[in-house]
PDB file of N, CA and C in Angstrom:
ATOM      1  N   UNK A   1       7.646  -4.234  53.451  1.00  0.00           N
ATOM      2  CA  UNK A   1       6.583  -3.762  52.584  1.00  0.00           C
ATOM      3  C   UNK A   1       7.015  -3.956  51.123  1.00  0.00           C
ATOM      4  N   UNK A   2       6.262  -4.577  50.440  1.00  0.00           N
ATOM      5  CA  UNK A   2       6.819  -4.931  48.609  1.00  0.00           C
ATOM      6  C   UNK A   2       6.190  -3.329  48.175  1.00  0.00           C
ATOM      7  N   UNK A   3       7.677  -3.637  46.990  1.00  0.00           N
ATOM      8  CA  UNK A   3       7.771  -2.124  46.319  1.00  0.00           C
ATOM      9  C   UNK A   3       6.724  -2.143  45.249  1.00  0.00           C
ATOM     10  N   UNK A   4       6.147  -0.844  45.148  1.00  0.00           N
ATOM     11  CA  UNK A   4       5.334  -0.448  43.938  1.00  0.00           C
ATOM     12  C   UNK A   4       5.928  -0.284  42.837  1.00  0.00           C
ATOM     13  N   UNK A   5       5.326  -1.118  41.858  1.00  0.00           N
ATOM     14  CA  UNK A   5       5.996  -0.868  40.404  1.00  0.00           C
ATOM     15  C   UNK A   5       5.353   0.513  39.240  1.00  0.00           C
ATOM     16  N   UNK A   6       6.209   1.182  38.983  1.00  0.00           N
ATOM     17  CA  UNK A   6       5.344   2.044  37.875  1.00  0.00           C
ATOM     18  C   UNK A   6       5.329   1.856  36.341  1.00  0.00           C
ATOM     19  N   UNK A   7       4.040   1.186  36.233  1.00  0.00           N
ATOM     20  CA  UNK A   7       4.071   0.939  34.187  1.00  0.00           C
ATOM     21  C   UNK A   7       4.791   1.730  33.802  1.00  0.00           C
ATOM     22  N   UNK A   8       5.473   1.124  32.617  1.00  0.00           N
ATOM     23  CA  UNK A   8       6.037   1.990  31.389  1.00  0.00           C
ATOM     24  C   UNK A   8       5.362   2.841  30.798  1.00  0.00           C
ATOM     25  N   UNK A   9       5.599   3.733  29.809  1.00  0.00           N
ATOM     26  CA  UNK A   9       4.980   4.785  29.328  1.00  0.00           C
ATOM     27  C   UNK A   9       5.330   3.989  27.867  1.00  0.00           C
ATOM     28  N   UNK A  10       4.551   4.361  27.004  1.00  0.00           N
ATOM     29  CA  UNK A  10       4.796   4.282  25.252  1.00  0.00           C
ATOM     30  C   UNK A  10       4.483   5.778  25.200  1.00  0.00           C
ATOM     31  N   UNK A  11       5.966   5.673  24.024  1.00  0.00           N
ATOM     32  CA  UNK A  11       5.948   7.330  23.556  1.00  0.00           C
ATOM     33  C   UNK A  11       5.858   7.034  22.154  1.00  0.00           C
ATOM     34  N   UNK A  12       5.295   7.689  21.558  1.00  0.00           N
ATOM     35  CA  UNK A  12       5.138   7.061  20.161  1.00  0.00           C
ATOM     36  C   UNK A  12       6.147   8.280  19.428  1.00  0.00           C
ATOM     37  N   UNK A  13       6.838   7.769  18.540  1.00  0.00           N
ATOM     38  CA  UNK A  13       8.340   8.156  18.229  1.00  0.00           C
ATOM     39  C   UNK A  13       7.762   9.470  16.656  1.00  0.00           C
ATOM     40  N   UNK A  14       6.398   9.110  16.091  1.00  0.00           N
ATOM     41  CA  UNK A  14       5.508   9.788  15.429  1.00  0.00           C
ATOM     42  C   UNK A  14       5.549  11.022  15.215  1.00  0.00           C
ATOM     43  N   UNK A  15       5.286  11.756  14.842  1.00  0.00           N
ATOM     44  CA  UNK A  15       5.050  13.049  14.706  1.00  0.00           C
ATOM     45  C   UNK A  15       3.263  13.529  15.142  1.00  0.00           C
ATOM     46  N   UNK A  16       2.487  14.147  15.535  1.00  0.00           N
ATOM     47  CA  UNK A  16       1.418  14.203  15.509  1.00  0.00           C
ATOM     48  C   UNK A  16       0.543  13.764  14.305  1.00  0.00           C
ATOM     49  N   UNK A  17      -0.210  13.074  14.186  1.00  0.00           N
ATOM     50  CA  UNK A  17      -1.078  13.007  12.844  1.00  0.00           C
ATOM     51  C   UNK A  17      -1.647  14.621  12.253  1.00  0.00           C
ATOM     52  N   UNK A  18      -1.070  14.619  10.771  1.00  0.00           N
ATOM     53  CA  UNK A  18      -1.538  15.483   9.897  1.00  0.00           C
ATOM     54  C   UNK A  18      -2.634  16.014   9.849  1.00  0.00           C
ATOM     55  N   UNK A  19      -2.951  16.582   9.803  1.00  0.00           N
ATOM     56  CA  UNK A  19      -4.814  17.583   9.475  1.00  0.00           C
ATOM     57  C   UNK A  19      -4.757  17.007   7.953  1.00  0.00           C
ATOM     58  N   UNK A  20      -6.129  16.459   7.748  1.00  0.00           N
ATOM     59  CA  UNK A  20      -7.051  15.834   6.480  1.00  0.00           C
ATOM     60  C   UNK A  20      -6.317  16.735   5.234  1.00  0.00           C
ATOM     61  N   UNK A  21      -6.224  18.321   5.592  1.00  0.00           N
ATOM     62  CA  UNK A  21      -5.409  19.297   4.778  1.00  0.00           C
ATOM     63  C   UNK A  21      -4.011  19.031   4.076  1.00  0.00           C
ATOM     64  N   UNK A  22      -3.330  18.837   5.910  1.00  0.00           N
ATOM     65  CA  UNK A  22      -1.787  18.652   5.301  1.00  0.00           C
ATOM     66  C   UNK A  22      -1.592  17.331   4.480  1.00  0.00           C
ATOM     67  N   UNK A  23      -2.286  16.219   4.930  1.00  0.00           N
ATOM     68  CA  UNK A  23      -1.754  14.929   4.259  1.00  0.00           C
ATOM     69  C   UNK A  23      -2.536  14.603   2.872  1.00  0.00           C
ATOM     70  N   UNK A  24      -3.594  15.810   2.611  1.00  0.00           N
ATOM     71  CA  UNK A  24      -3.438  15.742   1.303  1.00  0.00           C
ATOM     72  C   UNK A  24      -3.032  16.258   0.239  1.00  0.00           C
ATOM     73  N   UNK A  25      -2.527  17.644   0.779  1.00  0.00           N
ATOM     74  CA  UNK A  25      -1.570  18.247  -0.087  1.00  0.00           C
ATOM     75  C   UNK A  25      -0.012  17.517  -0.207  1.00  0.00           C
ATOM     76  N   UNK A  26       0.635  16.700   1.223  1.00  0.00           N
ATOM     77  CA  UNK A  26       1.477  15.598   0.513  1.00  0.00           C
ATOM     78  C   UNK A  26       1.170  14.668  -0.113  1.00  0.00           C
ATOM     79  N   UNK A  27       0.265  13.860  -0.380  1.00  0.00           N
ATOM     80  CA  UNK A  27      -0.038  13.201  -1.130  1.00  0.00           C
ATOM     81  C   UNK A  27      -0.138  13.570  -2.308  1.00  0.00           C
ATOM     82  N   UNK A  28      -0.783  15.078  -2.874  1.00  0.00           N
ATOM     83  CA  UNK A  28      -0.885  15.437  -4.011  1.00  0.00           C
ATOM     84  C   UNK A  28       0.836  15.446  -4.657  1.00  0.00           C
ATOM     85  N   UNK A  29       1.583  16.145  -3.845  1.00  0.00           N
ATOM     86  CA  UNK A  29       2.943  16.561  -4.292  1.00  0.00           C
ATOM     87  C   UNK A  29       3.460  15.418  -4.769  1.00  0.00           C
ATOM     88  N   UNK A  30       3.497  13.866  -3.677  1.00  0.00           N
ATOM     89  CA  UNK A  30       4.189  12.801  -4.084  1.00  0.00           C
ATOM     90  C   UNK A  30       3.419  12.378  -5.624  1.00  0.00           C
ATOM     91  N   UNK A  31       2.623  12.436  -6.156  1.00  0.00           N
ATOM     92  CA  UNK A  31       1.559  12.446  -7.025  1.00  0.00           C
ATOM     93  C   UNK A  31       2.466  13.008  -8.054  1.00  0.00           C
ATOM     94  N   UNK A  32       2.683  14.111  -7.712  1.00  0.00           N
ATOM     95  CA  UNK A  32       3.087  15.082  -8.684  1.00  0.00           C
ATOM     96  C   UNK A  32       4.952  14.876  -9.490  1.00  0.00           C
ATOM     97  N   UNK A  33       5.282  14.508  -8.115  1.00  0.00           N
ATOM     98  CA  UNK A  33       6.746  13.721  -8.375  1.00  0.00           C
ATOM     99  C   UNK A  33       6.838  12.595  -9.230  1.00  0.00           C
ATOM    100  N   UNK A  34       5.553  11.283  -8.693  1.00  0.00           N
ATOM    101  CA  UNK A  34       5.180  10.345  -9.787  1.00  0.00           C
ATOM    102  C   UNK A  34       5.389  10.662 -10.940  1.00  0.00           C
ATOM    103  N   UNK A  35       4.459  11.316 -11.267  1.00  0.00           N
ATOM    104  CA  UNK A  35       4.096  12.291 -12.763  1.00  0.00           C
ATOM    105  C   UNK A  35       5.386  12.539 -13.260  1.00  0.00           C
ATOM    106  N   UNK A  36       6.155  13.423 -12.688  1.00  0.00           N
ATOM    107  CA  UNK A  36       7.302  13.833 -13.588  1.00  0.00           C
ATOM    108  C   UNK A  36       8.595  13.004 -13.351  1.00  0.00           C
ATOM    109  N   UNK A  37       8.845  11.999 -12.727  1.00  0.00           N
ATOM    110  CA  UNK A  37       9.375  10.558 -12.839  1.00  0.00           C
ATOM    111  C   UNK A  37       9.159  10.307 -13.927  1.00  0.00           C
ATOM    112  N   UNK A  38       7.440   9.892 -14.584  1.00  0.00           N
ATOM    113  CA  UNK A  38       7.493   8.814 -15.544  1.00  0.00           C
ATOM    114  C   UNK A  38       6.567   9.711 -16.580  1.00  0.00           C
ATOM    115  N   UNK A  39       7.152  10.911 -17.147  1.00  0.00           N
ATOM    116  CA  UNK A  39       6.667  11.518 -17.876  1.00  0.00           C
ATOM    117  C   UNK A  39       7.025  11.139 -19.499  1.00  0.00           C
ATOM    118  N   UNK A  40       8.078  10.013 -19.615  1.00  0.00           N
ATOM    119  CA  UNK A  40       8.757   9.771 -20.647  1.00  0.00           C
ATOM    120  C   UNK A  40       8.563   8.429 -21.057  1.00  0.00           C
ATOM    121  N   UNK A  41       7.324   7.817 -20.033  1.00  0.00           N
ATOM    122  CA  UNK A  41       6.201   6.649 -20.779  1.00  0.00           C
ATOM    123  C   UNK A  41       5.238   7.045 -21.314  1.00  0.00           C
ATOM    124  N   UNK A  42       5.131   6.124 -22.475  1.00  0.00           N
ATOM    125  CA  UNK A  42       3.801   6.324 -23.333  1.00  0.00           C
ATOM    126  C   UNK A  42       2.607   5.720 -22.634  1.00  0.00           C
ATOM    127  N   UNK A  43       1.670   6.403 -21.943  1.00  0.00           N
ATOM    128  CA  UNK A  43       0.454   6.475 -21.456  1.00  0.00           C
ATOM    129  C   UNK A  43      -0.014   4.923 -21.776  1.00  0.00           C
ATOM    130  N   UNK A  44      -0.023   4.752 -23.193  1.00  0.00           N
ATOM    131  CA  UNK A  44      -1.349   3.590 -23.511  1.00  0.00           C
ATOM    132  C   UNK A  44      -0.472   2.566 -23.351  1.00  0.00           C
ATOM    133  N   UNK A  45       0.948   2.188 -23.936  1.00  0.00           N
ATOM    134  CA  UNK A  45       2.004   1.293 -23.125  1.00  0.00           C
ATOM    135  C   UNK A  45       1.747   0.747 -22.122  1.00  0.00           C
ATOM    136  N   UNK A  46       1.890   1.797 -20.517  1.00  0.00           N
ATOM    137  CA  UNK A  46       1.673   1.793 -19.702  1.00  0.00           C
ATOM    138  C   UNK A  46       0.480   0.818 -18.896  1.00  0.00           C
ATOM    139  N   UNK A  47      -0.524   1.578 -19.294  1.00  0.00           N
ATOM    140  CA  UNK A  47      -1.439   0.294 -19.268  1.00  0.00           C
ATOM    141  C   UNK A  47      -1.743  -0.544 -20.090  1.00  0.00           C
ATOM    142  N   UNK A  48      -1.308  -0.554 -21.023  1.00  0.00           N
ATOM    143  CA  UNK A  48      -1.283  -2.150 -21.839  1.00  0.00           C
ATOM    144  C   UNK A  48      -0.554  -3.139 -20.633  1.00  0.00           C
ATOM    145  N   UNK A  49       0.737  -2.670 -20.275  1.00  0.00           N
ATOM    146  CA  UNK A  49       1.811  -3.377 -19.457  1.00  0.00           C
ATOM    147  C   UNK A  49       0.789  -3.562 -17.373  1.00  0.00           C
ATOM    148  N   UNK A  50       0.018  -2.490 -17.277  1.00  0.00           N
ATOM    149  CA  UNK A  50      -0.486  -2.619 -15.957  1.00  0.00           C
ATOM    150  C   UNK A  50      -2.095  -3.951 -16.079  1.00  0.00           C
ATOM    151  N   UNK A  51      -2.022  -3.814 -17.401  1.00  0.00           N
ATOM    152  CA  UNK A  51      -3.827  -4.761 -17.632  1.00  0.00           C
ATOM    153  C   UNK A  51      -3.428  -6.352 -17.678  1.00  0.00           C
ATOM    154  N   UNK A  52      -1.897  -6.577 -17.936  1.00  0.00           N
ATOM    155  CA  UNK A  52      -0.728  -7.533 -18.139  1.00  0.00           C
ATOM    156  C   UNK A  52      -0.770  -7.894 -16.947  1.00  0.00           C
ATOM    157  N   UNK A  53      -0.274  -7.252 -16.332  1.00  0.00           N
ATOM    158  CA  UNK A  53       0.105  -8.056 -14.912  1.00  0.00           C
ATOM    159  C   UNK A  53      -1.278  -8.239 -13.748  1.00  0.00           C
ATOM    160  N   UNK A  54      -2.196  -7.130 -14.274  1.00  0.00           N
ATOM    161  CA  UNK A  54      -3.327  -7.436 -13.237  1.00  0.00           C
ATOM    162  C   UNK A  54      -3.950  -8.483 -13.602  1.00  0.00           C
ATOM    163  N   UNK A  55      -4.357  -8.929 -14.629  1.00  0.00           N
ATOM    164  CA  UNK A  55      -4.746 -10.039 -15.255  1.00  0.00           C
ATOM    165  C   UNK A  55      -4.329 -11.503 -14.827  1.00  0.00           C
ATOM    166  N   UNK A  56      -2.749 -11.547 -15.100  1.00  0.00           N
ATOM    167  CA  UNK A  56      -1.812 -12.363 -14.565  1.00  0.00           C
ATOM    168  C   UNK A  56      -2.082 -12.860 -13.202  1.00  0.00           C
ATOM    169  N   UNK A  57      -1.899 -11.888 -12.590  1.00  0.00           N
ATOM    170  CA  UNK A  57      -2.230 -11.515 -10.849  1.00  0.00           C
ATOM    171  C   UNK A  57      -3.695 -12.638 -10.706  1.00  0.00           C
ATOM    172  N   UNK A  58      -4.730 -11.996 -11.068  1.00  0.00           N
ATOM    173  CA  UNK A  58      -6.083 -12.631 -11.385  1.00  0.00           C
ATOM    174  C   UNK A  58      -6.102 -13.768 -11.371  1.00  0.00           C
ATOM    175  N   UNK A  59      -5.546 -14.617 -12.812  1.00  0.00           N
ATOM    176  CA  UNK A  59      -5.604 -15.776 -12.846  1.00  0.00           C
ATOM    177  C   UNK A  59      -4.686 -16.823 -11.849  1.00  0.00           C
ATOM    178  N   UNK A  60      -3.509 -16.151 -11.260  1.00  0.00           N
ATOM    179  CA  UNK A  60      -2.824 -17.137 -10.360  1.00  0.00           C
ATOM    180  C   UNK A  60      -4.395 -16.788  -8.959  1.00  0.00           C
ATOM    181  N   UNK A  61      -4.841 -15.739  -9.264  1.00  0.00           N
ATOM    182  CA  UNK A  61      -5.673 -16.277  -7.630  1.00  0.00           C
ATOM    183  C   UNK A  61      -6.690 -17.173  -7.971  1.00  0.00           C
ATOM    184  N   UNK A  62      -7.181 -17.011  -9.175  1.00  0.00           N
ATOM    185  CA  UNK A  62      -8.664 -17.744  -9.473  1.00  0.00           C
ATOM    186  C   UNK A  62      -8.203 -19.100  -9.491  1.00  0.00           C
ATOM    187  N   UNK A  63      -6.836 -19.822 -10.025  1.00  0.00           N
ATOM    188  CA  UNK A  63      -6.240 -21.005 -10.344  1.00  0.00           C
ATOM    189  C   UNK A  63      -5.909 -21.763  -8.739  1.00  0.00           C
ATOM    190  N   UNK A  64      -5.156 -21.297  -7.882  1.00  0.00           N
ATOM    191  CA  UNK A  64      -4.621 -20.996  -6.367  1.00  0.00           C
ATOM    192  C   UNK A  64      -6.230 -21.387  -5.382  1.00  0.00           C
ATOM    193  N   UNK A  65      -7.286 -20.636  -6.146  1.00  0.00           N
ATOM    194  CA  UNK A  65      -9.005 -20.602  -5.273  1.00  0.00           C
ATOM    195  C   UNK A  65      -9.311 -22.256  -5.674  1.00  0.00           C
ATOM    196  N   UNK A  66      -9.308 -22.560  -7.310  1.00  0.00           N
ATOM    197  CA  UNK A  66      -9.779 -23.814  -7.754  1.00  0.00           C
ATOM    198  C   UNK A  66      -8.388 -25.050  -7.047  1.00  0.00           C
ATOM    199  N   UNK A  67      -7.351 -24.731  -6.500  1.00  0.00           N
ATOM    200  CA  UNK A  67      -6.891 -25.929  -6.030  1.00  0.00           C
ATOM    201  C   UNK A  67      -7.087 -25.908  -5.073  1.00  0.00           C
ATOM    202  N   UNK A  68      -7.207 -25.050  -4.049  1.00  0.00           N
ATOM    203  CA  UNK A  68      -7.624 -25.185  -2.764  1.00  0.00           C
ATOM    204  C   UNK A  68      -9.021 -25.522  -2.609  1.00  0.00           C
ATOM    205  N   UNK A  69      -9.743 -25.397  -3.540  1.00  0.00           N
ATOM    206  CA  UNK A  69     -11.470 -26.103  -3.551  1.00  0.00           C
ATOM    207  C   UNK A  69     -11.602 -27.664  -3.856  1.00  0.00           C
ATOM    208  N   UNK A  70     -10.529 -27.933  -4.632  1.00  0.00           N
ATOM    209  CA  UNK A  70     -10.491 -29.128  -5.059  1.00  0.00           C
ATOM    210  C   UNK A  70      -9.925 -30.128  -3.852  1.00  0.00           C
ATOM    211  N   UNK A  71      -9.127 -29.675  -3.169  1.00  0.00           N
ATOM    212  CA  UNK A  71      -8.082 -30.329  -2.106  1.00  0.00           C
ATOM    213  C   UNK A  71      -9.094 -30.080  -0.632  1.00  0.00           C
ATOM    214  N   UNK A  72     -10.388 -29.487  -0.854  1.00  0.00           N
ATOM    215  CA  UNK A  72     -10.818 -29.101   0.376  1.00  0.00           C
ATOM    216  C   UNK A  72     -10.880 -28.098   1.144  1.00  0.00           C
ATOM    217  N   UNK A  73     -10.033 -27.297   1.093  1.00  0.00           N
ATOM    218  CA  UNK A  73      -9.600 -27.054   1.988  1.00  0.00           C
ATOM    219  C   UNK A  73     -10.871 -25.488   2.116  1.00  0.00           C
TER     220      UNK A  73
END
């Protein structure tokens, strides 16, 4: 008589998922850690330096879109 095999189990190594509550009061805290990390940048700096790179960012995709339009693809 061939032996019966029994599937594996997945245990998910996880913790239960958070209540909408708990994971947004961690989120707020990590928030809050942010904050007093980088309390010793000047605000308008800051995004002067974040409008810099998103921009940047931007044009390598819009440039990256026009060669791949050009080549076909």
């Amino acid at each position: 008589m061939e032996q019966q095999r029994t599937p594996g189990a997945v245990i998910n190594p996880e913790p239960e998922e958070l209540s909408e509550a708990e994971q947004a009061k961690r989120d707020w805290a990590e928030i809050d850690r942010f904050r007093a990390r980088n309390q010793h940048l000047d605000p308008e700096e800051e995004m002067a330096f974040i409008t810099r790179v998103v921009e940047e960012v931007r044009q390598e995709r819009y440039e990256r879109g026009q060669r791949e339009t050009e080549d076909g693809r």
